[in-house]
Protein backbone atom coordinates (compact mmCIF):
# COMPACT_ATOMS: atom_id res chain seq x y z
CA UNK A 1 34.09 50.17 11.39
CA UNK A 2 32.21 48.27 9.00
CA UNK A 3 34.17 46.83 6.17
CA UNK A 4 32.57 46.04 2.83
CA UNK A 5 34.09 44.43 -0.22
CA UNK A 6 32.30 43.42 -3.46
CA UNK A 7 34.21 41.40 -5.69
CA UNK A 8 33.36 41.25 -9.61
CA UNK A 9 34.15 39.29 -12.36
CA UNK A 10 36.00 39.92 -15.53
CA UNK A 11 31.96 41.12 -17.25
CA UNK A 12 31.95 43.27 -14.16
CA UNK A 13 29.44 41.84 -12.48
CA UNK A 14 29.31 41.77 -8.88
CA UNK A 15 30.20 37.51 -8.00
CA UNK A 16 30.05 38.07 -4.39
CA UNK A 17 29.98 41.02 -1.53
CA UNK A 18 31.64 40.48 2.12
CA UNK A 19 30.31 42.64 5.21
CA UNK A 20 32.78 42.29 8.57
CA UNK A 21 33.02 44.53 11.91
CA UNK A 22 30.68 46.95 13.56
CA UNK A 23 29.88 50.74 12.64
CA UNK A 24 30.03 51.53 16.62
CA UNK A 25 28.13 54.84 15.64
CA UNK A 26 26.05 53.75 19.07
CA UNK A 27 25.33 51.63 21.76
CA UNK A 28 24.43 48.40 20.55
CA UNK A 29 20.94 48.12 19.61
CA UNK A 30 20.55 51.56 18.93
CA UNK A 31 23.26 51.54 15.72
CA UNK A 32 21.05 53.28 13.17
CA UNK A 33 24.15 52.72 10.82
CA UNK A 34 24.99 48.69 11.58
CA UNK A 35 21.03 48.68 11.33
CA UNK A 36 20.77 50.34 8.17
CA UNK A 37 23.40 48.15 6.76
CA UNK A 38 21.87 45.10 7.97
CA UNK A 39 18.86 45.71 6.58
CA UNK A 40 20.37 46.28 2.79
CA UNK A 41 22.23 43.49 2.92
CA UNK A 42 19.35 41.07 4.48
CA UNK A 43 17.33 42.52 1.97
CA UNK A 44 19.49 42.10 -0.99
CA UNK A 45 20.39 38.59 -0.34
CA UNK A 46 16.64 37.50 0.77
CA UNK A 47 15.92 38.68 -2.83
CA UNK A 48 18.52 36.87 -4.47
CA UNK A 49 16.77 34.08 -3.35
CA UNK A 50 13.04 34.61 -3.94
CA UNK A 51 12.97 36.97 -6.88
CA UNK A 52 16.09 35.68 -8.65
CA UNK A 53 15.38 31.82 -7.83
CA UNK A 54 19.05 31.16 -6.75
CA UNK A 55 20.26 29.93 -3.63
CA UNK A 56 23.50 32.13 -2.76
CA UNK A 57 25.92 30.61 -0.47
CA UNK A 58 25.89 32.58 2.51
CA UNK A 59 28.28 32.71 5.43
CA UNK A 60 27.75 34.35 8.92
CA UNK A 61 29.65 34.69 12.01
CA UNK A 62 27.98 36.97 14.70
CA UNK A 63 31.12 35.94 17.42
CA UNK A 64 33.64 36.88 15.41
CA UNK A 65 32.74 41.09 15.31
CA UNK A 66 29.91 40.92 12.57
CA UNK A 67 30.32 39.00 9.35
CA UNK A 68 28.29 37.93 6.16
CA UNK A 69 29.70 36.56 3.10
CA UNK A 70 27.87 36.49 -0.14
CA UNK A 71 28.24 34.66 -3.40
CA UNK A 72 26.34 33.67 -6.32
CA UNK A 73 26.80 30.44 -7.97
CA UNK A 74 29.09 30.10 -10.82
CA UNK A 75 26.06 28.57 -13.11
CA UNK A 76 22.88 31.00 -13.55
CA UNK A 77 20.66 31.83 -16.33
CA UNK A 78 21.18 35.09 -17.63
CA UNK A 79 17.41 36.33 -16.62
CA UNK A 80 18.83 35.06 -12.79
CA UNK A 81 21.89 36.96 -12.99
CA UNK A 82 20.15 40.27 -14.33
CA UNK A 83 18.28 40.06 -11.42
CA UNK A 84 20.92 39.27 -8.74
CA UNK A 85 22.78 42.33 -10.27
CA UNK A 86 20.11 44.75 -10.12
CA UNK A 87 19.85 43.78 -6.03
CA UNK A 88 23.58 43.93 -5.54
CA UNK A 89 24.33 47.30 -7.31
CA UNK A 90 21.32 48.38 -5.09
CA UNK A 91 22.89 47.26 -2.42
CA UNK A 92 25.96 48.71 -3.22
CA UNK A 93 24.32 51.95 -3.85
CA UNK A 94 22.85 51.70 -0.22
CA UNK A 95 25.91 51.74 1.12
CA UNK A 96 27.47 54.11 -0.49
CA UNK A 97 24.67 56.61 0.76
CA UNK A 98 25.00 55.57 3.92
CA UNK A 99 29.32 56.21 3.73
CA UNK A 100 28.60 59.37 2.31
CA UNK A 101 26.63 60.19 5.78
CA UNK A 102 29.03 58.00 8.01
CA UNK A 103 32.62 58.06 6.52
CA UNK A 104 33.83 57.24 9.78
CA UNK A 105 31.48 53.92 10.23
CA UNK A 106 31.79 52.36 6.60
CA UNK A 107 34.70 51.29 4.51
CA UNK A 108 33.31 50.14 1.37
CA UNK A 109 35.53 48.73 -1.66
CA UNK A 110 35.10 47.28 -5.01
CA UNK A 111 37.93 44.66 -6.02
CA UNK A 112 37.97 42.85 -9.57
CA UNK A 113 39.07 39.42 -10.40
């Protein structure tokens, strides 16, 4: 299962999102669920970068059963941070659609500080 966590700050806004394990809704390379969640979250974070102009740190571990850890700096403008949030309540919204398809492949929570 695929285990997603957002964190937020005390405005709400999302600070950082974690992605760990497999969906194992197929064999690998055909997961159209660990797919569709890779793309989102690829996505999201590629935008953070160009669209939003900040460098996110990002942490990956393929070995370890699937992982990606992402978190906005602490110091953004505020026109940086509108757009990081629109991308990572997008992203959230992704995979929510994609639970609400594959409850048994995707945990999904939302934790604040």
């Amino acid at each position: 299962m695929i285990k997603a966590i957002f964190q937020r700050d005390e405005t709400g806004n999302i600070s950082s999102f974690d992605l760990s394990g497999h969906a194992d809704a197929g064999e690998y390379g055909s997961d159209i669920v660990c797919a569709a969640v890779s793309a989102l979250a690829i996505s999201a974070t590629n935008g953070i970068d160009a669209l939003a102009g900040v460098t996110p740190t990002v942490k990956t571990d393929e070995r370890a059963g699937g992982y990606l850890a992402v978190e906005l700096p602490l110091y953004i403008t505020q026109e940086q941070n509108n757009i990081s949030q629109v991308l990572l309540e997008n992203l959230l919204l992704g995979l929510q659609a994609i639970q609400a398809e594959h409850t048994e492949n995707i945990s999904i929570q939302t934790l604040k500080k």
